[in-house]
C-alpha atoms as a PDB file:
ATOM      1  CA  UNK A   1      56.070 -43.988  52.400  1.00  0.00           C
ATOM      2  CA  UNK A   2      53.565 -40.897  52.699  1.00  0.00           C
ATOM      3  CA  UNK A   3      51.666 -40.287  56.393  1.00  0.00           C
ATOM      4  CA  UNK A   4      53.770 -43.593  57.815  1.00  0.00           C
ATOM      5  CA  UNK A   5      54.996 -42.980  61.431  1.00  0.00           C
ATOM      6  CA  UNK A   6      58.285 -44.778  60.329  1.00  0.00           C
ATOM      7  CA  UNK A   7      58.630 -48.324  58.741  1.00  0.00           C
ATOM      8  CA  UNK A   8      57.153 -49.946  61.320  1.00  0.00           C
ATOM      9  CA  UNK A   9      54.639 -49.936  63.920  1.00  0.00           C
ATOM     10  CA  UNK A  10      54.013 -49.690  67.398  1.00  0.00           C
ATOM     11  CA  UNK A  11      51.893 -50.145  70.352  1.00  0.00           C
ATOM     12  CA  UNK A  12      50.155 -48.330  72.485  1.00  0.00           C
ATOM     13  CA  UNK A  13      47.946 -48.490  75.240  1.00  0.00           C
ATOM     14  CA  UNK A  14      45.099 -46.567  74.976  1.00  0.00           C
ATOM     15  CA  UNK A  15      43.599 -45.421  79.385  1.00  0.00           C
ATOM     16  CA  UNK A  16      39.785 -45.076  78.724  1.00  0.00           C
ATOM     17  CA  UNK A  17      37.172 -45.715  81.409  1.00  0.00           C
ATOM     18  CA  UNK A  18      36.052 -49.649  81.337  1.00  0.00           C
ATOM     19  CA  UNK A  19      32.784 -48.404  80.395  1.00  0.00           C
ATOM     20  CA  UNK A  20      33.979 -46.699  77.156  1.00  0.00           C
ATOM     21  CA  UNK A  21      36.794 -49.284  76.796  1.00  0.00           C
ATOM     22  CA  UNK A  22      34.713 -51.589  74.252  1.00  0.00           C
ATOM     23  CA  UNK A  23      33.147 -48.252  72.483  1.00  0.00           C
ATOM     24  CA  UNK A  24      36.540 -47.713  71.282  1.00  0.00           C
ATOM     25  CA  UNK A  25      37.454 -50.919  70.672  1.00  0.00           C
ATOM     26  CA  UNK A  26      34.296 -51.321  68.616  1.00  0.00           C
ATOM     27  CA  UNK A  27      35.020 -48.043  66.658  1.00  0.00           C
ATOM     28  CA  UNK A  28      38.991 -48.849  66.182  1.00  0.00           C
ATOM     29  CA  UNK A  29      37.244 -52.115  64.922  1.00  0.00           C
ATOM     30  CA  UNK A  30      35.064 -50.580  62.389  1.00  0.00           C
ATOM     31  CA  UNK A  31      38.108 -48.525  61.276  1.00  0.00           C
ATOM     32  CA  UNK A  32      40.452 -51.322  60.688  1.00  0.00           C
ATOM     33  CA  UNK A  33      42.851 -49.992  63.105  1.00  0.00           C
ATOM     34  CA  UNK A  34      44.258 -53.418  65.303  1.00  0.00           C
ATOM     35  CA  UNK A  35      43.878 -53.210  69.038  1.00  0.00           C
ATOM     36  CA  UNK A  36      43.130 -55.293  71.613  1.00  0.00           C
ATOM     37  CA  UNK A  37      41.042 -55.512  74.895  1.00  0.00           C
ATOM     38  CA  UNK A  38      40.939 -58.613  77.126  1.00  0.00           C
ATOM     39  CA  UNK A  39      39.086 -58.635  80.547  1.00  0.00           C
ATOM     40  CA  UNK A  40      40.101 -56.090  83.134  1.00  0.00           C
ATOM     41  CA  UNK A  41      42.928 -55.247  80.860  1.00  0.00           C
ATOM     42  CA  UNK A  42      43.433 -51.681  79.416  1.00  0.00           C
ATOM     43  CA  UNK A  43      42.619 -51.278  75.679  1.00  0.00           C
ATOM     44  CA  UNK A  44      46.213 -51.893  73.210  1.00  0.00           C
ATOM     45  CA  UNK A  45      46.203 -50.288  69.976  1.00  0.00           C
ATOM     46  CA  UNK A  46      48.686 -50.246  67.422  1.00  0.00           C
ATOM     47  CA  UNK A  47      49.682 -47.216  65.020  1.00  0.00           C
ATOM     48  CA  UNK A  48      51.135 -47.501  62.110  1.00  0.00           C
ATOM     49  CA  UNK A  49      50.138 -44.234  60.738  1.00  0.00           C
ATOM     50  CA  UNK A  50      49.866 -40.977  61.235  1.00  0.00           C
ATOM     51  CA  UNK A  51      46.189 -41.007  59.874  1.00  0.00           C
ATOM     52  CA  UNK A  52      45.809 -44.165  62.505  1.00  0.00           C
ATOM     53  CA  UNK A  53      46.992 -42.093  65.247  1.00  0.00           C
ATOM     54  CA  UNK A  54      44.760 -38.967  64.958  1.00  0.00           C
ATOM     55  CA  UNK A  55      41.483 -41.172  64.343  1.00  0.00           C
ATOM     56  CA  UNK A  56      42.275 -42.824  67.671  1.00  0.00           C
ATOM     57  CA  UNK A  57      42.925 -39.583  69.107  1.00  0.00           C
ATOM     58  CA  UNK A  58      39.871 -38.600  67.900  1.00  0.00           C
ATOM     59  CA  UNK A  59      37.768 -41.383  69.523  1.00  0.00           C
ATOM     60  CA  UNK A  60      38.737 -41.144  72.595  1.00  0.00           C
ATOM     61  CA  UNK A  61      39.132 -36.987  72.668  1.00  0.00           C
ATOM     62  CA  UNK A  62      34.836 -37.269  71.666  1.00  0.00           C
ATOM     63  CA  UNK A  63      34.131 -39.534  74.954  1.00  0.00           C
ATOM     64  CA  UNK A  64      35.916 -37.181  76.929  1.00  0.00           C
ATOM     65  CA  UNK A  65      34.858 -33.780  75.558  1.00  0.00           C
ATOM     66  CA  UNK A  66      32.367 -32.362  77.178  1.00  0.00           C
ATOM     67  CA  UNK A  67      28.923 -31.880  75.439  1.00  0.00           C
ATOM     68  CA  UNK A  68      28.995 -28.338  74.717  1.00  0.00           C
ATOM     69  CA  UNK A  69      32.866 -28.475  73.218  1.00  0.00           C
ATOM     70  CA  UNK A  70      31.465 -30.893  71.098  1.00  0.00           C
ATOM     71  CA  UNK A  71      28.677 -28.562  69.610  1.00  0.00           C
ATOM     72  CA  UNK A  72      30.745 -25.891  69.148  1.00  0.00           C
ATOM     73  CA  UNK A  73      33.595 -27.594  67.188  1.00  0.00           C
ATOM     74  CA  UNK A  74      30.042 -29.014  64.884  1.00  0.00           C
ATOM     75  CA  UNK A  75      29.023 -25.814  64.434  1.00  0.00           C
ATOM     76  CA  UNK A  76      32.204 -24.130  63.489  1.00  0.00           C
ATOM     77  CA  UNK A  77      32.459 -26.635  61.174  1.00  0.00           C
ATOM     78  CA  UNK A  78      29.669 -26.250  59.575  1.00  0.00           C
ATOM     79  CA  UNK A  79      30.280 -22.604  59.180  1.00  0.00           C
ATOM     80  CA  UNK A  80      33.310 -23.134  57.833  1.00  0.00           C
ATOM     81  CA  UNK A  81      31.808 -25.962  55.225  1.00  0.00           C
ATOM     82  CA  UNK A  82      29.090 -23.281  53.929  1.00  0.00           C
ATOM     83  CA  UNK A  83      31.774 -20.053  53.665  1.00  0.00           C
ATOM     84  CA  UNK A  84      33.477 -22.360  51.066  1.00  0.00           C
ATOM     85  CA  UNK A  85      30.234 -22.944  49.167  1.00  0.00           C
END
């Protein structure tokens, strides 16, 4: 099967700040991707993708980025969008 991890799944816990912990439970949420979070727990997500993986790699890599890492990697691609045009 294309962009599987393997025929099966696993699980794995996800250490964000309990602040951002429901963030990116909300966002894995909105993406379909099952996870859990219970009270004073850490958040548990499971992959079963490769496409999975790098989305919640991606949510938690924006909370932690600092602002101005975050601009640039917009801007570049943005640049890069309008070369190709």
């Amino acid at each position: 099967m294309e962009g599987s991890i393997s025929n099966y799944s696993f699980k794995q816990l996800v250490k964000v700040s309990r602040i951002d912990r429901w963030e990116v439970y909300r966002r894995l949420q909105e993406l379909e991707i099952p996870c859990q979070c219970q009270t004073n727990q850490e958040l548990t997500v499971e992959i079963s993708s490769i496409a999975a993986a790098v989305q919640v790699w991606s949510i938690v890599r924006q909370l932690n980025a600092e602002r101005q890492d975050l601009i640039e990697i917009l801007e570049e691609c943005w640049q890069y969008r309008y070369q190709e045009l």
